[in-house]
Protein backbone atom coordinates (compact mmCIF):
# COMPACT_ATOMS: atom_id res chain seq x y z
CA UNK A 1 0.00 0.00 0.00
CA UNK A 2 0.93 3.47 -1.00
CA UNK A 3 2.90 6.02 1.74
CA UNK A 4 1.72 9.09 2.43
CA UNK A 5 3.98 12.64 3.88
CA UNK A 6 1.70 15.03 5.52
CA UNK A 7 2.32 18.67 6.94
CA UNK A 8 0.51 21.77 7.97
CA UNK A 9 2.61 24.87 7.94
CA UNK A 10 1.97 28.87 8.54
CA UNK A 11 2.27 31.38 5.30
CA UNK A 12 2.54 34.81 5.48
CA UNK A 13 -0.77 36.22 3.63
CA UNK A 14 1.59 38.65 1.37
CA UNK A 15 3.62 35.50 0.59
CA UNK A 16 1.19 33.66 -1.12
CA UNK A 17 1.89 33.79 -4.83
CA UNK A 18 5.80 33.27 -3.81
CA UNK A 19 4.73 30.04 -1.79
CA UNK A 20 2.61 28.75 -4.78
CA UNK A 21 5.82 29.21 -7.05
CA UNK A 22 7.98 27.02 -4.45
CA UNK A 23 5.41 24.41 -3.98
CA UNK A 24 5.39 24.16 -8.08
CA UNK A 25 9.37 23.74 -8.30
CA UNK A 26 9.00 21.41 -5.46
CA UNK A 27 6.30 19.25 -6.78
CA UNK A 28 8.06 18.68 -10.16
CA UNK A 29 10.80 17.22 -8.02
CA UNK A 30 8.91 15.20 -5.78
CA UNK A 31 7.19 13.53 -8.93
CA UNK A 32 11.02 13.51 -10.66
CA UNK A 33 11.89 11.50 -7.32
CA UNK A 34 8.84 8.98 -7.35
CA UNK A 35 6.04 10.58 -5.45
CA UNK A 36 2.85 9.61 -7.56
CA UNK A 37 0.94 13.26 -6.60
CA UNK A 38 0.91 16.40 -4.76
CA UNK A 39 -1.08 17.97 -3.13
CA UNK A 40 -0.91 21.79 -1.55
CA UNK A 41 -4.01 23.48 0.02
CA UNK A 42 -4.53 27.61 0.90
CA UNK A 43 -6.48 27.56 4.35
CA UNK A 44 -10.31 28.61 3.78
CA UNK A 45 -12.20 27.53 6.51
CA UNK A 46 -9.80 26.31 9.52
CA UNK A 47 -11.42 27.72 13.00
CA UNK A 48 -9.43 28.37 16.04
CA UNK A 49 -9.66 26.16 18.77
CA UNK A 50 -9.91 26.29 22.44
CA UNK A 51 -7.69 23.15 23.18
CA UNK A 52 -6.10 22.59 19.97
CA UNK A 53 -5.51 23.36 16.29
CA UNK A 54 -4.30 24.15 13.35
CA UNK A 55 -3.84 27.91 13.88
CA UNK A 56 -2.33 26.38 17.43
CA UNK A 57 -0.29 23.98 16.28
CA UNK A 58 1.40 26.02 13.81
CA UNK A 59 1.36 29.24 16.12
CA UNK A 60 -0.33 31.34 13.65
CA UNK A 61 0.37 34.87 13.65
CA UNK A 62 -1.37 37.78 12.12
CA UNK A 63 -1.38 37.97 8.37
CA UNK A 64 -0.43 34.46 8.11
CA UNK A 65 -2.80 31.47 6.74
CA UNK A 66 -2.76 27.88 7.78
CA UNK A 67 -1.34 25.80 4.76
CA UNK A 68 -1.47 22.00 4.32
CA UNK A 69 -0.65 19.21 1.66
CA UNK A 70 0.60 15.69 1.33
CA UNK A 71 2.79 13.28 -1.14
CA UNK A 72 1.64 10.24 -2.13
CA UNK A 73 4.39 7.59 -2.47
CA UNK A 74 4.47 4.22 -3.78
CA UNK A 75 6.09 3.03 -0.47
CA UNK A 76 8.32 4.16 2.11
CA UNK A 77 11.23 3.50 0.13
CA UNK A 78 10.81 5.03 -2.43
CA UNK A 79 9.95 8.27 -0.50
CA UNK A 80 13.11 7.71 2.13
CA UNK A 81 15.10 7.87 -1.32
CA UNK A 82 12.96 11.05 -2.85
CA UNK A 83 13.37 12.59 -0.27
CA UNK A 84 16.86 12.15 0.61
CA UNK A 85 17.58 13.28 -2.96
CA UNK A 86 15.41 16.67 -2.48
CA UNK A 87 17.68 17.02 0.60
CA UNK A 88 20.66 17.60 -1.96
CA UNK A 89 19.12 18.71 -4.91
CA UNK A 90 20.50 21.94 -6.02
CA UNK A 91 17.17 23.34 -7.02
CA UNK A 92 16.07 23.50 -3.51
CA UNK A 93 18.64 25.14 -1.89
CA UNK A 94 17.74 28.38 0.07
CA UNK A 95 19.55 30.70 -2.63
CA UNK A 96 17.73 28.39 -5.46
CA UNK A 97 14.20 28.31 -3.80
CA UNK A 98 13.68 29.95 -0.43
CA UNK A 99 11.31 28.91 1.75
CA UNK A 100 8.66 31.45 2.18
CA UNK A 101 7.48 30.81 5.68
CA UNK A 102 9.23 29.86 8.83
CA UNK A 103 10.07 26.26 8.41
CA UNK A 104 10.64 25.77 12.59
CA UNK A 105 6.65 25.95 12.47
CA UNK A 106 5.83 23.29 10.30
CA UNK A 107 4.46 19.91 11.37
CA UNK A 108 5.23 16.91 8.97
CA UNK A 109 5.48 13.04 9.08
CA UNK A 110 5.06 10.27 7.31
CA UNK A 111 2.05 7.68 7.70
CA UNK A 112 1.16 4.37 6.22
CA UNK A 113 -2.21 4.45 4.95
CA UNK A 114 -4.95 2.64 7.24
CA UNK A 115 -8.09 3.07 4.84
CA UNK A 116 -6.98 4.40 0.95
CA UNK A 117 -11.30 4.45 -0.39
């Protein structure tokens, strides 16, 4: 069964069209490297809660939204290879393609896939 990397990250609101433009160099590489899709999502309708989350989680400051997405992967090989490649591929570098939010918020992992409907 297929692999799956999740994350949920804060963008600044006036960063938007920058993050888009990352997230399209990086999902040509993830696909390069063997993810089968990718998926990023702009935050529309994600509340505030009173014990947790995803404005919480994140620490969401003013002027930023709450941004998710997810690779699918054939298996976890495959992606522990992808993603190990991304690691060192000079198109992703900082000076190549900056990250345009504050990567020390962003909550990731990996997950095997209980229920794929």
């Amino acid at each position: 069964m297929s692999y799956v990397d999740i994350f949920v990250a804060p963008v600044p609101n006036a960063n938007r069209e920058q993050y888009k433009q990352h997230c399209e160099v990086a999902a040509k590489l993830f696909k390069e490297y063997g993810a089968l899709s990718v998926a990023e999502c702009w935050g529309d309708d994600v509340p505030d809660g009173k014990v947790t989350s995803f404005p919480m989680a994140v620490k969401l400051k003013e002027g930023e939204t709450v941004v998710s997405g997810w690779l699918v992967w054939p298996d976890k090989a495959t992606r522990d290879a992808g993603m190990a490649k991304m690691m060192q591929d000079p198109r992703m570098q900082p000076d190549a393609n900056p990250m345009p939010f504050d990567g020390q918020r962003m909550i990731y992992g990996g997950f095997n896939f209980l229920l794929q409907a």
